[in-house]
Protein backbone atom coordinates (compact mmCIF):
# COMPACT_ATOMS: atom_id res chain seq x y z
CA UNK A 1 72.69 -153.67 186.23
CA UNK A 2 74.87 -155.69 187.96
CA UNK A 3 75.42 -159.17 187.27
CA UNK A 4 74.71 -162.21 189.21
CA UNK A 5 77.14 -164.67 190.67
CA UNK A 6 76.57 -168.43 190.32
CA UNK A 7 78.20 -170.98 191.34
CA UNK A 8 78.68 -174.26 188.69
CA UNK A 9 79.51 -177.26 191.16
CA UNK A 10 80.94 -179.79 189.06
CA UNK A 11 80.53 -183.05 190.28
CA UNK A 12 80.55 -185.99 187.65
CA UNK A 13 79.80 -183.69 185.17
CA UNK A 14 82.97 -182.85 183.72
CA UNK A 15 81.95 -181.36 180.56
CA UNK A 16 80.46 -177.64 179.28
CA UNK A 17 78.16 -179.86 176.23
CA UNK A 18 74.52 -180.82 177.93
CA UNK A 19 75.25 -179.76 181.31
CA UNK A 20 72.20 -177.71 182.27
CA UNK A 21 74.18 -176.38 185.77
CA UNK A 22 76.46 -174.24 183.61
CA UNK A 23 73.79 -173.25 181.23
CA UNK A 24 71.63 -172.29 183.91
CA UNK A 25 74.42 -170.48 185.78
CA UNK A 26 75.46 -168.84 182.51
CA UNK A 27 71.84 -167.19 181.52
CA UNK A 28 71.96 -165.74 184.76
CA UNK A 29 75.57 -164.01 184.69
CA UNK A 30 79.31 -164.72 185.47
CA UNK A 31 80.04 -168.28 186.78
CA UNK A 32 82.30 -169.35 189.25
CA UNK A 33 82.84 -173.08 188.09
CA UNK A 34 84.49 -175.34 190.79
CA UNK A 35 85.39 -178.77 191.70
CA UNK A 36 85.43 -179.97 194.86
CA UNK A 37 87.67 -183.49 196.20
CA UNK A 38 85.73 -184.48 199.08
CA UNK A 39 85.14 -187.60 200.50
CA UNK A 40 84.25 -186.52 204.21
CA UNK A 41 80.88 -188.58 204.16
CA UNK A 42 82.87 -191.73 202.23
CA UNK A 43 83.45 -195.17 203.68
CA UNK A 44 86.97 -196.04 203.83
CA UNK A 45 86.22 -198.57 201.37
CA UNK A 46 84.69 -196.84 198.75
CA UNK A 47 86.82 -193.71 198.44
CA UNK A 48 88.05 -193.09 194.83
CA UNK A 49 89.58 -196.14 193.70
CA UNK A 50 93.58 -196.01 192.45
CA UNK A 51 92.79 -196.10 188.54
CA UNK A 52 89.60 -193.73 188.83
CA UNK A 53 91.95 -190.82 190.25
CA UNK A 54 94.08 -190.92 187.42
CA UNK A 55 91.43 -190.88 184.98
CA UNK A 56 89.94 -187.87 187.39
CA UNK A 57 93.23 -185.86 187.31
CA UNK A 58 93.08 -185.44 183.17
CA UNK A 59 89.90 -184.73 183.33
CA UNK A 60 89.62 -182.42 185.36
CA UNK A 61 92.71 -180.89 183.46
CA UNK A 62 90.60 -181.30 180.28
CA UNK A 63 87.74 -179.18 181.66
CA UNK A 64 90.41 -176.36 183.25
CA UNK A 65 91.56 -175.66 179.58
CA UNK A 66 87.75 -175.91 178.50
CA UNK A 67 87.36 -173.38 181.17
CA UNK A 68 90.27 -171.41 179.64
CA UNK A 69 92.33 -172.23 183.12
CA UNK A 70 89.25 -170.83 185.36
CA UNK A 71 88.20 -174.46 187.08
CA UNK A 72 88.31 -173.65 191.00
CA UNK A 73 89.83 -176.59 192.60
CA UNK A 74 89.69 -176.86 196.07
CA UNK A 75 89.63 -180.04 198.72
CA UNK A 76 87.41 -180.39 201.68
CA UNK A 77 84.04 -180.57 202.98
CA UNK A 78 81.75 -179.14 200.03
CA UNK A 79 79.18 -177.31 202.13
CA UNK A 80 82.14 -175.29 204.13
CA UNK A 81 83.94 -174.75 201.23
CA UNK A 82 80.90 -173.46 199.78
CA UNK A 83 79.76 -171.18 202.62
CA UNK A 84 83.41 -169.23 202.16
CA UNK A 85 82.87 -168.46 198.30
CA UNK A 86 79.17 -167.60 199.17
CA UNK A 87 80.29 -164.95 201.33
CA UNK A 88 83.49 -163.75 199.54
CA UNK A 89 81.54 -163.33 196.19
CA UNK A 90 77.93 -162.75 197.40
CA UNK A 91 76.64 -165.34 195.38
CA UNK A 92 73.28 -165.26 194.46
CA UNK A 93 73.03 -169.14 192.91
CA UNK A 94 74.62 -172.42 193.24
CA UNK A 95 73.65 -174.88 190.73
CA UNK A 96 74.81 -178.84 190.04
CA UNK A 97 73.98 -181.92 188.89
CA UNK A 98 72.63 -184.92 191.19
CA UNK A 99 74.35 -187.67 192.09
CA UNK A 100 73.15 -190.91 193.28
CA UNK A 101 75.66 -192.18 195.76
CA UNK A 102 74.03 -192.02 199.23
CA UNK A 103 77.36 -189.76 200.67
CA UNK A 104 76.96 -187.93 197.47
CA UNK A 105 73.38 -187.17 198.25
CA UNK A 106 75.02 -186.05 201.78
CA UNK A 107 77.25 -183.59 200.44
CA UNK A 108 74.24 -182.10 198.76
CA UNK A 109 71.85 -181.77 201.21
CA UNK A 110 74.33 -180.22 203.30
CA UNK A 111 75.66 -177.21 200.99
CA UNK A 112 71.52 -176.95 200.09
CA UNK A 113 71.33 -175.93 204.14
CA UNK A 114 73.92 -173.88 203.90
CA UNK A 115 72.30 -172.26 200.55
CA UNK A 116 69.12 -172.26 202.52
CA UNK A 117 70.70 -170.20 205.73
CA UNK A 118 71.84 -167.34 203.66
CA UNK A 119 69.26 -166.92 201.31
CA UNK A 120 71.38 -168.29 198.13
CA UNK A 121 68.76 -170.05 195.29
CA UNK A 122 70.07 -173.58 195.68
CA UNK A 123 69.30 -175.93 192.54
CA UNK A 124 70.15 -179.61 191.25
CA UNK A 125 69.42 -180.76 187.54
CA UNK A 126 69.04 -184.27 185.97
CA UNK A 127 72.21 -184.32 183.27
CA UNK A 128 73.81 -186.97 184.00
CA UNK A 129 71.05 -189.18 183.73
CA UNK A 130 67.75 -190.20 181.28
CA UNK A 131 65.39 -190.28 183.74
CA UNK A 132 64.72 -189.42 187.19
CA UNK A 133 65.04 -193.05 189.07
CA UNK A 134 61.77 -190.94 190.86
CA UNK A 135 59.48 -191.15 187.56
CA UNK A 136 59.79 -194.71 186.52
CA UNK A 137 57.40 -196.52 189.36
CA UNK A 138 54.88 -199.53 189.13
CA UNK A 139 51.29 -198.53 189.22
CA UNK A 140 51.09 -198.53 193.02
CA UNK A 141 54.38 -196.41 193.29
CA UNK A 142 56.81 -199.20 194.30
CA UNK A 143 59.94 -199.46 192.04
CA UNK A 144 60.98 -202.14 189.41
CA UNK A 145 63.59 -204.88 190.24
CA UNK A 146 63.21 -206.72 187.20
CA UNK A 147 65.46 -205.10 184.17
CA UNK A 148 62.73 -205.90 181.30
CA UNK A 149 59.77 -204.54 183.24
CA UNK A 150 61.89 -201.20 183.88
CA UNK A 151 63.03 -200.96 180.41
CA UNK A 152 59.60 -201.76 179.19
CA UNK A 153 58.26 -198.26 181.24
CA UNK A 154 61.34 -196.21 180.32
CA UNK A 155 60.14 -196.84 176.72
CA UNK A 156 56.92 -195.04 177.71
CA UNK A 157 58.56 -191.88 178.75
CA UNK A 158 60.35 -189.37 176.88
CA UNK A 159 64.58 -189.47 177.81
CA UNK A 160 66.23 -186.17 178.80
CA UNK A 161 66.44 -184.01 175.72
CA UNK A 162 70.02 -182.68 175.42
CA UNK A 163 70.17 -178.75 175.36
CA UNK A 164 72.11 -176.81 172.92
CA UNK A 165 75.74 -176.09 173.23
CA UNK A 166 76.78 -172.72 175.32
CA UNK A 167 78.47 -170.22 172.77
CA UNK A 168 80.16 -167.91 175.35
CA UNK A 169 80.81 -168.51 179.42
CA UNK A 170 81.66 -165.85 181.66
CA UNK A 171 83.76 -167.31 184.25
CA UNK A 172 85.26 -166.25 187.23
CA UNK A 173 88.66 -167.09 189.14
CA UNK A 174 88.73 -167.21 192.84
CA UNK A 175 92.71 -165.96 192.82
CA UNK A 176 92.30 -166.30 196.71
CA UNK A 177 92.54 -170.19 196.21
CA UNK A 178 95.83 -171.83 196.18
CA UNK A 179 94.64 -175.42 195.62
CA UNK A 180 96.15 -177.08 192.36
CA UNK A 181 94.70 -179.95 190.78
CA UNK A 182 98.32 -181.38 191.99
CA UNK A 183 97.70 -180.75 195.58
CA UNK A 184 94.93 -183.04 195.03
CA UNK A 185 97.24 -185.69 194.76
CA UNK A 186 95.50 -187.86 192.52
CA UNK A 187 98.04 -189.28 190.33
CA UNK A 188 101.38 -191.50 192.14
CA UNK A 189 104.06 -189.65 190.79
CA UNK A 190 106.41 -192.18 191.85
CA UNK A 191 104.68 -195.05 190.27
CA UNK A 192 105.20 -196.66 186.79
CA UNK A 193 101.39 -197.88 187.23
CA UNK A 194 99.52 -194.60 186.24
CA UNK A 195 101.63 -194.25 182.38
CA UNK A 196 100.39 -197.70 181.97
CA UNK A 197 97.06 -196.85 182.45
CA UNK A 198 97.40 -193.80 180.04
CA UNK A 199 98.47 -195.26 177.02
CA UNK A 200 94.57 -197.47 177.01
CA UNK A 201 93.11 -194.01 178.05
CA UNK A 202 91.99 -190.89 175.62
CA UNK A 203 90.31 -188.91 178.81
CA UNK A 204 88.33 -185.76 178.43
CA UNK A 205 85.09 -184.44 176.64
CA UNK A 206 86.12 -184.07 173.58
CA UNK A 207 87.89 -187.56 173.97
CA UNK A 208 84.12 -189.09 174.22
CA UNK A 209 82.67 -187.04 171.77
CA UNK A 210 85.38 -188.05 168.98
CA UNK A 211 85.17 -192.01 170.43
CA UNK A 212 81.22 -192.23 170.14
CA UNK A 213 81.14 -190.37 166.62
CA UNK A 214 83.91 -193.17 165.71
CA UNK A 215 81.88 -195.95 167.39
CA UNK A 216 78.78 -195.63 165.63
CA UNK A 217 80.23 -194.89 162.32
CA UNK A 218 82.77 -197.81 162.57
CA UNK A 219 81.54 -200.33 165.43
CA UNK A 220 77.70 -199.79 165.85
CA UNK A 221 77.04 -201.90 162.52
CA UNK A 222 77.05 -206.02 163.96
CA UNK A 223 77.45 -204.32 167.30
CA UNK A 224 74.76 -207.05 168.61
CA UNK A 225 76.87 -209.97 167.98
CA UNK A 226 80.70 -208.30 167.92
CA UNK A 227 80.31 -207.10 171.77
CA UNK A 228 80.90 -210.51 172.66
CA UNK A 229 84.21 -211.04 171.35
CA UNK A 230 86.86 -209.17 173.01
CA UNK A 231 89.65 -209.23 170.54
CA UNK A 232 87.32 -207.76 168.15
CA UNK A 233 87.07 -203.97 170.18
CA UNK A 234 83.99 -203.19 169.18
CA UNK A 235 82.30 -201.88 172.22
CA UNK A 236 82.30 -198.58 172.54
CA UNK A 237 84.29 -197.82 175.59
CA UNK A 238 82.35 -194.89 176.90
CA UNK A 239 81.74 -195.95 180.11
CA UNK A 240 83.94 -194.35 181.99
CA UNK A 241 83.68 -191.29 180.01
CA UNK A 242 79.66 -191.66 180.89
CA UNK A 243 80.94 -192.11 184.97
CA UNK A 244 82.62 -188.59 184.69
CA UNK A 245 80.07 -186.79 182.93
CA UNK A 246 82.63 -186.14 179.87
CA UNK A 247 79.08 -187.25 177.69
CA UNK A 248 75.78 -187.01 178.29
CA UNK A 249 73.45 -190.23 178.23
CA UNK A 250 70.91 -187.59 176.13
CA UNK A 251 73.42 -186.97 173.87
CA UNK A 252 74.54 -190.32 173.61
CA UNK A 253 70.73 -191.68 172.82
CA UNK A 254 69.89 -188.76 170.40
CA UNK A 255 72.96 -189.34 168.29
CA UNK A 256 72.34 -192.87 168.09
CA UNK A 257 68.47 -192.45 167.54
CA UNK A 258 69.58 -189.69 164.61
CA UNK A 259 72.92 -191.14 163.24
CA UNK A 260 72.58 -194.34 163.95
CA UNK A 261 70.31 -195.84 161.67
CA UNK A 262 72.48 -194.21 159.01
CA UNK A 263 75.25 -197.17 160.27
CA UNK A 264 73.62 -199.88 161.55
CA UNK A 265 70.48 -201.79 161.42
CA UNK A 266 67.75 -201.46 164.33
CA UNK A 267 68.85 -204.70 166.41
CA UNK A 268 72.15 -203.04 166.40
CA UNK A 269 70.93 -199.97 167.93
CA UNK A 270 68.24 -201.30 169.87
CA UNK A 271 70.90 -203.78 171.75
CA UNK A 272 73.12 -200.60 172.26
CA UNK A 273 70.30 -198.59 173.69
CA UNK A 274 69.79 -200.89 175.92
CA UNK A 275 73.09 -201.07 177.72
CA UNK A 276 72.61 -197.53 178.13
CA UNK A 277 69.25 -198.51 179.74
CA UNK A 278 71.11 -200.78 181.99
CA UNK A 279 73.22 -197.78 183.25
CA UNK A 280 70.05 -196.15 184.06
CA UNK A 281 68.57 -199.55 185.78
CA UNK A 282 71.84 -199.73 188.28
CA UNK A 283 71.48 -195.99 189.22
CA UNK A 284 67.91 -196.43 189.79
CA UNK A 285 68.37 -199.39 191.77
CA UNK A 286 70.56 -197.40 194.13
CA UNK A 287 68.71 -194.68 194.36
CA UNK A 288 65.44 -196.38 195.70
CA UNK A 289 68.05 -199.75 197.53
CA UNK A 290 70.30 -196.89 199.44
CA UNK A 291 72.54 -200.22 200.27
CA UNK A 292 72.61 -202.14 197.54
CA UNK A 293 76.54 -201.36 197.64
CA UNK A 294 76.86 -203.10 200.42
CA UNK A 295 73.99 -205.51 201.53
CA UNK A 296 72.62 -208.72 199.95
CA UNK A 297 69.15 -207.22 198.58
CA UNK A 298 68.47 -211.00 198.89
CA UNK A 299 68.93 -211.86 202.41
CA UNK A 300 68.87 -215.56 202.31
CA UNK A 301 72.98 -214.57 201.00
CA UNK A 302 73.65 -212.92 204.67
CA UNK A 303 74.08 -216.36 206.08
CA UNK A 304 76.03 -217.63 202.25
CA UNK A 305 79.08 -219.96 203.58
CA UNK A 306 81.99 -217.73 201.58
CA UNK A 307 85.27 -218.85 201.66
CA UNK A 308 88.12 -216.95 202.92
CA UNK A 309 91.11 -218.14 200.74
CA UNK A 310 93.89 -215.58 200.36
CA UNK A 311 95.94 -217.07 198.21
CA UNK A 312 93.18 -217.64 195.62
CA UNK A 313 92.23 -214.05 196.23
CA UNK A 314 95.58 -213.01 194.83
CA UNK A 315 95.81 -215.64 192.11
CA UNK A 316 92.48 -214.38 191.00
CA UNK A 317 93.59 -210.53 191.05
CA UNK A 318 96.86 -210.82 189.19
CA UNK A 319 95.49 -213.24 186.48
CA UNK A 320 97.29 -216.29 187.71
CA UNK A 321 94.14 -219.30 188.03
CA UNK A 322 95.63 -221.22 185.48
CA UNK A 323 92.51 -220.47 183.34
CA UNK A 324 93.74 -218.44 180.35
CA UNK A 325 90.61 -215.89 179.79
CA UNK A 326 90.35 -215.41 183.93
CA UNK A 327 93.63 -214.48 183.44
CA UNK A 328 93.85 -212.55 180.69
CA UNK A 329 91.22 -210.22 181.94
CA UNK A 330 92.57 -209.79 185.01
CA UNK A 331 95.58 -208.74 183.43
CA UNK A 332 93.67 -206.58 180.78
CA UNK A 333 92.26 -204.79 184.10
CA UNK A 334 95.64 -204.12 186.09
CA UNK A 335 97.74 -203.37 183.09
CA UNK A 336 94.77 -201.08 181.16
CA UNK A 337 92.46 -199.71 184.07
CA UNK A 338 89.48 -201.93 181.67
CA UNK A 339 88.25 -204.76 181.32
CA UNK A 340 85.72 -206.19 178.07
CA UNK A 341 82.17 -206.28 179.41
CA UNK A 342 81.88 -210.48 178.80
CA UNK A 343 85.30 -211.14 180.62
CA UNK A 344 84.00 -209.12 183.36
CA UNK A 345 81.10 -211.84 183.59
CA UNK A 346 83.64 -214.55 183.20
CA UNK A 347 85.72 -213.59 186.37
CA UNK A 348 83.23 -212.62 188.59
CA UNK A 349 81.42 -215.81 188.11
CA UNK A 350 84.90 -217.76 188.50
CA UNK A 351 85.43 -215.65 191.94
CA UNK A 352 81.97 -216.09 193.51
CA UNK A 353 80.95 -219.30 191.93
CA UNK A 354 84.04 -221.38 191.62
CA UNK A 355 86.14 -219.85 194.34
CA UNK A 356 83.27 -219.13 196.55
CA UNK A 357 84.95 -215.97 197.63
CA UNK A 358 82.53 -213.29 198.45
CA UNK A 359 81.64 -210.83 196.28
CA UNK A 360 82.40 -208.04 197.91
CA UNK A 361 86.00 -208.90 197.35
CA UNK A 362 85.56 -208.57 193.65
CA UNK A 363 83.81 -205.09 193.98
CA UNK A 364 86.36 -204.00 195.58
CA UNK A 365 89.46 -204.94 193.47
CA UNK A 366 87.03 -203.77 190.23
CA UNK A 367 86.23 -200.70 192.32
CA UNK A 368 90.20 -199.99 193.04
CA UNK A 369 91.25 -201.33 189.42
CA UNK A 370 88.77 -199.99 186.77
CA UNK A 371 88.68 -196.45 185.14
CA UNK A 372 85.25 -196.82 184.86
CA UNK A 373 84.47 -197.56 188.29
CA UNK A 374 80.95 -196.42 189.32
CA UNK A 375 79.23 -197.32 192.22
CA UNK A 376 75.58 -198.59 190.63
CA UNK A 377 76.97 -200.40 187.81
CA UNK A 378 79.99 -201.79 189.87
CA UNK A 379 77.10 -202.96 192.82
CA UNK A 380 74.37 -204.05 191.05
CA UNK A 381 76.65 -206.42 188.26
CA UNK A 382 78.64 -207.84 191.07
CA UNK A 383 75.45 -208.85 192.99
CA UNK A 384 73.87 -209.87 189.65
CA UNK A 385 76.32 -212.60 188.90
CA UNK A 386 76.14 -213.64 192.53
CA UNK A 387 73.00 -214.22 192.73
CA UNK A 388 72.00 -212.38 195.62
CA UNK A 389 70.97 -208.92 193.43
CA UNK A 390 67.67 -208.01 191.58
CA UNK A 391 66.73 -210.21 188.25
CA UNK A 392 69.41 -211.65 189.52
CA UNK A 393 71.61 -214.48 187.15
CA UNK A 394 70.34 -217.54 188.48
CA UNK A 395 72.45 -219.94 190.48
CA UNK A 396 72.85 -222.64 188.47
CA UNK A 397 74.59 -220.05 185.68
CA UNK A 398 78.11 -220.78 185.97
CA UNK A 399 80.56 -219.66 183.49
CA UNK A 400 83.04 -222.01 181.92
CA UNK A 401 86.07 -220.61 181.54
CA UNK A 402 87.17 -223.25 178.74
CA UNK A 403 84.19 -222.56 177.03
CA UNK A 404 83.62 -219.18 176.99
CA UNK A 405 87.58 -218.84 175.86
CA UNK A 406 86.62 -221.43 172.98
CA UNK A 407 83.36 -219.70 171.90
CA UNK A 408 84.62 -216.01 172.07
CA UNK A 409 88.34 -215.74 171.75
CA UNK A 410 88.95 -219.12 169.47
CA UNK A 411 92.30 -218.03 168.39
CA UNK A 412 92.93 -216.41 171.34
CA UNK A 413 94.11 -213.20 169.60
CA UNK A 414 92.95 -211.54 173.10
CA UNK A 415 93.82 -214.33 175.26
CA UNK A 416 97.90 -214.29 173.91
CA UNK A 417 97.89 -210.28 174.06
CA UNK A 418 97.64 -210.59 177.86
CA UNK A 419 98.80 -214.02 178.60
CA UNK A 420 101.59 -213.96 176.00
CA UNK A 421 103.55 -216.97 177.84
CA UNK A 422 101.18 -218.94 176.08
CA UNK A 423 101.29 -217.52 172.06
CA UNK A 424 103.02 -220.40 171.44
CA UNK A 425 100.33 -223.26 172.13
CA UNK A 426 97.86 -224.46 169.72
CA UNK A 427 94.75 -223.32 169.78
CA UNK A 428 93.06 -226.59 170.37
CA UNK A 429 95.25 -226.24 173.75
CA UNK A 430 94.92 -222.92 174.67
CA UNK A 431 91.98 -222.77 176.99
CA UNK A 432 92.95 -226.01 178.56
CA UNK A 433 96.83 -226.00 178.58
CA UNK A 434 97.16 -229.13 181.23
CA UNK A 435 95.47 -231.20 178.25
CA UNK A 436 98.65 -230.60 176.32
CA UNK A 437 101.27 -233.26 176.28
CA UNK A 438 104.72 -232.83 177.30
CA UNK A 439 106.29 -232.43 173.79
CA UNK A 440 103.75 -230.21 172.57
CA UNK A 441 103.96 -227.59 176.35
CA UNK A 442 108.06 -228.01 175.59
CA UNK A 443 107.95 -226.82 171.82
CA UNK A 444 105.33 -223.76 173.09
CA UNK A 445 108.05 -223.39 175.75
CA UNK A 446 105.81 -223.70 178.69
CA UNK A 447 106.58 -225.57 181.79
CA UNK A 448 103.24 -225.73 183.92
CA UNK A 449 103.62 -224.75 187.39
CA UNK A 450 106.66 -222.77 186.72
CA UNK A 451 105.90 -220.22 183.42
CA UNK A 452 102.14 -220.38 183.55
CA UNK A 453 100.24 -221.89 186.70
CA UNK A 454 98.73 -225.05 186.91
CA UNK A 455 94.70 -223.84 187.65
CA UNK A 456 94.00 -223.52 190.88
CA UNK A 457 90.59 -225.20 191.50
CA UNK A 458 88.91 -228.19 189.25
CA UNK A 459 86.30 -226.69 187.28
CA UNK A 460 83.67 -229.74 187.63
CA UNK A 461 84.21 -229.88 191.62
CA UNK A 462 84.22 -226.04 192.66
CA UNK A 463 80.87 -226.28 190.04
CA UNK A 464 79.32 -229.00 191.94
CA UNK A 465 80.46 -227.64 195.27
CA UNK A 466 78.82 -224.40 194.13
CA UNK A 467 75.44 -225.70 192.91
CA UNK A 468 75.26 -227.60 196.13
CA UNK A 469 75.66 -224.46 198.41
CA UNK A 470 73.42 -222.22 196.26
CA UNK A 471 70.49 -225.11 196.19
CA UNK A 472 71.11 -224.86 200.13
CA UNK A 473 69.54 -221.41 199.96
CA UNK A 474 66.20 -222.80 199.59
């Protein structure tokens, strides 16, 4: 008998563990696994972002030596390149994973046409996710846009169960293919940039795996409370292995659900669970808002008087406000690729609230900046903090920078790591360094304006200005 061909499209599934394309390739025969770079259906604007491809390139060299060098890299249009191998192999099946970005969607629906006109068995699976954004409706079939309500019905269903690791693959090379993962050209060889971004990264699936087990046997326990504080690392960094696909969200919940409780106590793991919940929320808000990337999904922000102010822009990119935490997670972001989850929430609000800049300028530099970029979570945050999303933060929530430095970095062992011009100044000074008098900014060695900026904007104004033009919504 001889044995079928299937195709394994990897996609952002980047791992063998839990990935029920390549176990449903594998029961049926040999696999040809591939990868495919294409962004043919992509807006200019949100093709892979600077820090994502380098994260991309290893891990996509992780899963070639999982693959024991077979990973078929190629670049183009997925449903042509697709056709070719169809016919050069006779494949009888092409199986992958959905994805939720509307060009990814696309791409799919394309190669299933192509599967469709020459009588290949075409089929997507649900790994990457809990649910299917598709199961979780209101009683008269319209979705949720309130988080609670969602989370509340997710509870009622049963998540994904992970499926059990694949003992032996049968793989296939395409030795016709000359495409390397270097012709992809994903990492700047000629930059500095991409080495900096390495030494914060461990990239891969067995990277994740060894970073959860270490999270919820070390970090889980006070996990609630600890996330806050930045200096403290106790999140548990998997996002952008979670983007990729290096984990699985089932595998994720079961350890936790399993392991967990061996750790940590239930708040703990109930608050974690949750976040994981929110990943789920953001994808299913896509799914069912096709344009919540791009478009207010409150329109009384179309008409929203932003600012255009390029020099603030810049300040606010390269950590230079003259508010120590804005800046020291800006400079977290561009020297690391990351950023902590509350400083995120810190600058945005700073950006949309007290530079009234629009928010798709922060989306943008997050979506060009962060490892973890992904388009839900990147779309649906950004729009939360404006104001102008689903359960959206309300308007008159405006972070203060002072006080959120004071509160969750008060001895600013995070601040100085990023900002170190200002290791020097007391801590009663930190957050505020134009407070400080002369002698004490001279003995710090700081000379406003000249080593560290003088901030930008006035907190209390751009606040008032702020809560002025939001109350003008209504």
């Amino acid at each position: 008998m001889v044995k079928k061909i299937s195709i394994a499209w990897f996609r952002q599934d980047l791992r063998l563990s839990d990935n029920l394309s390549v176990v449903a390739a594998s029961n049926l025969g040999d696999i040809l696994p591939i990868y495919i770079l294409d962004d043919y259906y992509v807006p200019d604007s949100f093709k892979i972002g600077s820090a994502s491809k380098i994260w991309l390139h290893h891990s996509l060299d992780m899963l070639n030596k999982s693959l024991n060098g077979n990973l078929n890299i190629y670049s183009g249009v997925s449903s042509k390149i697709i056709e070719e191998i169809i016919e050069k192999y006779n494949v009888s099946n092409v199986f992958c994973n959905l994805c939720y970005e509307p060009w990814s969607a696309m791409q799919a629906n394309d190669v299933k046409m192509v599967c469709n006109k020459r009588f290949v068995n075409y089929k997507e699976f649900n790994s990457n996710y809990l649910w299917n954004p598709d199961d979780i409706l209101k009683n008269d079939q319209s979705y949720y846009k309130v988080f609670s309500a969602y989370k509340n019905k997710s509870y009622l269903l049963s998540p994904r169960k992970a499926v059990e690791n694949l003992k032996k693959i049968s793989t296939i090379k395409d030795i016709e293919n000359k495409t390397t993962l270097l012709d992809l050209d994903l990492i700047p060889m000629k930059e500095k940039w991409h080495q900096k971004i390495l030494e914060s990264c461990d990239i891969g699936e067995m990277a994740a795996q060894n970073k959860f087990s270490y999270f919820v046997k070390n970090k889980l326990s006070g996990y609630k409370k600890d996330r806050d504080y930045p200096a403290k690392n106790s999140t548990s960094l998997l996002s952008a292995h979670l983007h990729f696909g290096e984990i699985s969200p089932s595998k994720v919940w079961e350890y936790i659900s399993n392991v967990g409780k061996l750790h940590a106590i239930d708040c703990d793991i109930d608050h974690f669970l949750s976040e994981i919940i929110w990943r789920e929320f953001s994808c299913y808000l896509l799914h069912h808002s096709k344009n919540i990337h791009k478009d207010n999904f409150n329109s009384k922000f179309d008409n929203f008087p932003w600012k255009s102010n390029e020099k603030h822009l810049k300040a606010w990119q390269y950590g230079n406000t003259g508010y120590p935490i804005i800046d020291a997670g800006m400079r977290q972001l561009w020297k690391t690729g990351y950023m902590h989850n509350r400083i995120r929430m810190v600058t945005a609000s700073f950006l949309v609230k007290n530079l009234n800049i629009h928010w798709h300028e922060g989306r943008d530099w997050f979506w060009d900046c962060l490892v973890d970029a992904d388009l839900a979570n990147n779309s649906a945050s950004w729009q939360w903090v404006a104001g102008s999303g689903v359960d959206a933060s309300p308007y008159f929530r405006i972070f203060n920078p002072i006080i959120q430095g004071e509160k969750f970095d008060k001895h600013g062992d995070y601040t100085k790591k990023f900002v170190p011009e200002l290791s020097n100044l007391p801590d009663k000074y930190l957050f505020k360094p134009w407070e400080a008098t002369e002698e004490v900014l001279k003995s710090a060695g700081i000379i406003l304006g000249e080593t560290y900026p003088n901030p930008i904007v006035d907190l209390a104004d751009s606040r008032n200005k702020a809560l002025d033009l939001y109350r003008g919504l209504k």
